[in-house]
C-alpha atoms as a PDB file:
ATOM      1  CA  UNK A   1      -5.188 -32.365-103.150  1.00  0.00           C
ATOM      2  CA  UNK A   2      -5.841 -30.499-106.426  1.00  0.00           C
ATOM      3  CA  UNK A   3      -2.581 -30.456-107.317  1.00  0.00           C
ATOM      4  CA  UNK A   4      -2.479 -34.406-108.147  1.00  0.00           C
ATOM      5  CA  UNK A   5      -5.141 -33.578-110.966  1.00  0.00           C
ATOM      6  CA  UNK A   6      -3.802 -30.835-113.150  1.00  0.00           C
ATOM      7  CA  UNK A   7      -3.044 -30.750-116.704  1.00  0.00           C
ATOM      8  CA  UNK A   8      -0.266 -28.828-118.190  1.00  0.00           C
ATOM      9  CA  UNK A   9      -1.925 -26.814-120.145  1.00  0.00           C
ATOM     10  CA  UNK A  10       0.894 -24.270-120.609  1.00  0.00           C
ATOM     11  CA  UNK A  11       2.609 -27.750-122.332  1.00  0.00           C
ATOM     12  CA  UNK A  12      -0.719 -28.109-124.401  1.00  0.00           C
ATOM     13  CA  UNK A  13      -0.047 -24.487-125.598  1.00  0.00           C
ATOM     14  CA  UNK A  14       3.997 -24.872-126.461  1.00  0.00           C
ATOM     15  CA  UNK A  15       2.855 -28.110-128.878  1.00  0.00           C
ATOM     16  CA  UNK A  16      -0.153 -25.820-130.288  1.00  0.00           C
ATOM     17  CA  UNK A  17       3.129 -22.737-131.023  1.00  0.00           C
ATOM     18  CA  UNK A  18       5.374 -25.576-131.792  1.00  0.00           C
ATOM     19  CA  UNK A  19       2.744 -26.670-134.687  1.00  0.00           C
ATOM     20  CA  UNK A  20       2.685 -23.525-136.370  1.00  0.00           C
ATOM     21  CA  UNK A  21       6.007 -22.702-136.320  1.00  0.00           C
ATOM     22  CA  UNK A  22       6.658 -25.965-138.418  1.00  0.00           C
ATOM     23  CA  UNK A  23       4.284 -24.956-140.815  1.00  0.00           C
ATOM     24  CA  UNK A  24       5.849 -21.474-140.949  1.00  0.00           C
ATOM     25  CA  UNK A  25       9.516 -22.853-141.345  1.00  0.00           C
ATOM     26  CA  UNK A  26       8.557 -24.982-144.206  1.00  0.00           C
ATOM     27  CA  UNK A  27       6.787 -22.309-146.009  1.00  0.00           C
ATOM     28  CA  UNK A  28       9.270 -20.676-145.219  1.00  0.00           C
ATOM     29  CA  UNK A  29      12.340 -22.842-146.601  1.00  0.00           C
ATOM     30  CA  UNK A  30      10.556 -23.431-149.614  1.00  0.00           C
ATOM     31  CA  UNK A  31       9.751 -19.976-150.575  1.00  0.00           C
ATOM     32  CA  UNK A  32      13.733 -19.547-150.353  1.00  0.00           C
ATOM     33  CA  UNK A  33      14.317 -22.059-152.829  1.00  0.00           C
ATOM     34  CA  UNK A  34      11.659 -20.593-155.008  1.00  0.00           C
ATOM     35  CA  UNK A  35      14.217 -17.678-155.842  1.00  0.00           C
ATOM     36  CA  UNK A  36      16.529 -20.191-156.708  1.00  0.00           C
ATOM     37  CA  UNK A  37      16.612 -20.684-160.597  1.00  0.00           C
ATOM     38  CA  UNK A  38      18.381 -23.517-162.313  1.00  0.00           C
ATOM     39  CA  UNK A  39      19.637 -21.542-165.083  1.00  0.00           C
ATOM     40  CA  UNK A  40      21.075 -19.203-162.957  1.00  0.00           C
ATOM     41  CA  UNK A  41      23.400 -21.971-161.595  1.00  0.00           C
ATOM     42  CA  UNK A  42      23.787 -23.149-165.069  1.00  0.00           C
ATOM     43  CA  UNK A  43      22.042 -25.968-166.450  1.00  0.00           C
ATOM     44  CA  UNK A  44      18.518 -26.742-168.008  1.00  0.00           C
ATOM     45  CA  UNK A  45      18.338 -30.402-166.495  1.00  0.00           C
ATOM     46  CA  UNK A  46      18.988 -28.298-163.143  1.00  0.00           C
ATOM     47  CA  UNK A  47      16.075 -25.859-163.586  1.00  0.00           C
ATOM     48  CA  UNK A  48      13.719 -28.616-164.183  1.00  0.00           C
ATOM     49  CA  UNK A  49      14.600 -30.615-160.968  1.00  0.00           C
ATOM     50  CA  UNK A  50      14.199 -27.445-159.548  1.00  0.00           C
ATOM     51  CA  UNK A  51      10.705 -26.440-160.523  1.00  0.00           C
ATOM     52  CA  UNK A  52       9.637 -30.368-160.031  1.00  0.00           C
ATOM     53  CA  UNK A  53      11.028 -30.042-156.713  1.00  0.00           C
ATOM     54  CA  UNK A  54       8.891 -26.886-156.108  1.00  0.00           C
ATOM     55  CA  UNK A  55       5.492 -28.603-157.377  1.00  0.00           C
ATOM     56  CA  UNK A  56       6.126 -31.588-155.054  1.00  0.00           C
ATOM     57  CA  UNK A  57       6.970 -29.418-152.157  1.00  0.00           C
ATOM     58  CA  UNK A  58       4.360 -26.694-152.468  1.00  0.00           C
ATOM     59  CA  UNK A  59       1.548 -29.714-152.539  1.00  0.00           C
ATOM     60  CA  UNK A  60       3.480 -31.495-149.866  1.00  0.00           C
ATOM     61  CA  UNK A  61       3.670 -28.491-147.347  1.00  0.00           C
ATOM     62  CA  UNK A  62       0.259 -27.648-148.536  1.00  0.00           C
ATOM     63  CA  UNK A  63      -0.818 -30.923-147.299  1.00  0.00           C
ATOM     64  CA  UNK A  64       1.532 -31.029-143.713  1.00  0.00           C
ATOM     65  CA  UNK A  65      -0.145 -27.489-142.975  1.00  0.00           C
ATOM     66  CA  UNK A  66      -3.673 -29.382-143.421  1.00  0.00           C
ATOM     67  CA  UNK A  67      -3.166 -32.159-141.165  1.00  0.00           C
ATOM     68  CA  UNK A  68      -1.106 -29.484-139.054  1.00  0.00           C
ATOM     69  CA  UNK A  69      -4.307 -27.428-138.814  1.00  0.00           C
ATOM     70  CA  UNK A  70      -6.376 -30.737-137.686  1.00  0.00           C
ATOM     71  CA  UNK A  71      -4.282 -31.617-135.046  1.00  0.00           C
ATOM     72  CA  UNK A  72      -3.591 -28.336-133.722  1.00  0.00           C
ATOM     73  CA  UNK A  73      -8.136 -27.936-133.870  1.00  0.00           C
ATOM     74  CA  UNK A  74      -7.870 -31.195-132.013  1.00  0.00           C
ATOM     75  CA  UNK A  75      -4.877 -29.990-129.113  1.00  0.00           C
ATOM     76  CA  UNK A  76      -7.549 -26.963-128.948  1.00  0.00           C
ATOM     77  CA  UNK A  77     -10.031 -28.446-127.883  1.00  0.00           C
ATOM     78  CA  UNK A  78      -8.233 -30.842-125.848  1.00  0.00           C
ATOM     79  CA  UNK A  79      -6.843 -28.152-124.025  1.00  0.00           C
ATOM     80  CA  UNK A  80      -9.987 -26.291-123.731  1.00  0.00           C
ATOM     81  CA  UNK A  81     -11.671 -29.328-121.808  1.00  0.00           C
ATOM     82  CA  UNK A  82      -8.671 -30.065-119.631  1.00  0.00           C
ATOM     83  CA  UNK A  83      -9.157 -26.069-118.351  1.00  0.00           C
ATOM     84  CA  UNK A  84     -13.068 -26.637-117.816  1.00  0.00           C
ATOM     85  CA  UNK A  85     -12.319 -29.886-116.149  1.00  0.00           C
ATOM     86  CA  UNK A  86      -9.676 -28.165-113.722  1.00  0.00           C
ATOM     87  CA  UNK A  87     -11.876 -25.383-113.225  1.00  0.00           C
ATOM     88  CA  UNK A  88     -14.484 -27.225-112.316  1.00  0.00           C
ATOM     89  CA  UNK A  89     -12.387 -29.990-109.916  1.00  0.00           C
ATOM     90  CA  UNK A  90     -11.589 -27.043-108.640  1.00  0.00           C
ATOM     91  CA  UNK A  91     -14.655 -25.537-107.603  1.00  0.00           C
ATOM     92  CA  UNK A  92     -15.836 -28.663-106.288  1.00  0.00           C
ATOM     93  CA  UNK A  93     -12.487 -29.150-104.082  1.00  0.00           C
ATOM     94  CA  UNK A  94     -13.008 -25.701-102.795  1.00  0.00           C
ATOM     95  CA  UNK A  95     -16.705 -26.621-101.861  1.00  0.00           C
ATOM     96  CA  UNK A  96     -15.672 -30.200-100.216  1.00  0.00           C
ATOM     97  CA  UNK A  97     -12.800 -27.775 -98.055  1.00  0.00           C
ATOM     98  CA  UNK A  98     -15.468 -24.979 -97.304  1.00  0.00           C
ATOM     99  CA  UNK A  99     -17.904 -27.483 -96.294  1.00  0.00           C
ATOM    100  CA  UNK A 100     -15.353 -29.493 -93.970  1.00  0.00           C
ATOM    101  CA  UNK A 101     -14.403 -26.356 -92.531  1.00  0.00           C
ATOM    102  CA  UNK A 102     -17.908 -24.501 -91.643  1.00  0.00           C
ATOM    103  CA  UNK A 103     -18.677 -28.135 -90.297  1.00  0.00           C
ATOM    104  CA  UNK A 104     -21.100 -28.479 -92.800  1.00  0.00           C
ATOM    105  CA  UNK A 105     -21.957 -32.258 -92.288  1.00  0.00           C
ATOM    106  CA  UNK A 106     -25.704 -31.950 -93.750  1.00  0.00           C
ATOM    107  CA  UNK A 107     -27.936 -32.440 -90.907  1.00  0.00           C
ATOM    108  CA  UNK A 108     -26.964 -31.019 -88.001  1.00  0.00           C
ATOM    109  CA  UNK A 109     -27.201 -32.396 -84.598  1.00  0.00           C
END
């Protein structure tokens, strides 16, 4: 009967890895472009939009990995009630089946 009332927390966990890897590939992809240097493609105009686009990005991905981090603190400790809730549906399961079993009806007669 348990069964019908799980979570999938190993789901809950892939989201949480999935979460940091985006904030890893974006550091990531903009710390490649932060080698890239305008003059050394040619132009002036070039190394400006390049530095520009660094400022933007660096306080955009700074910003994505903060709301990252909130949500992933949330997923937590979703995750961590969904496991005390199944433990705990599953103790009292296992005491409903134990008691059916020993014939444990509360009285006696």
């Amino acid at each position: 009967m348990g069964e019908h009332f799980k979570t999938d927390i190993g789901q809950l966990q892939q989201f949480l890895t999935s979460l940091e890897r985006c904030v890893d590939e974006l550091n990531e992809a903009r710390s490649a472009l932060d080698h890239v240097r305008g003059d050394q493609i040619g132009t002036a105009r070039l190394d400006e939009a390049c530095d520009k686009f660094q400022e933007e990005w660096k306080y955009g991905s700074d910003k994505t990995k903060e709301m990252i981090d909130a949500i992933k603190k949330g997923v937590e400790s979703n995750k961590k009630g969904y496991e005390e809730v199944e433990e705990a549906l599953e103790k009292a399961l296992k005491q409903i089946a134990d008691q059916s079993t020993s014939g444990g009806n509360g009285g006696g007669r």
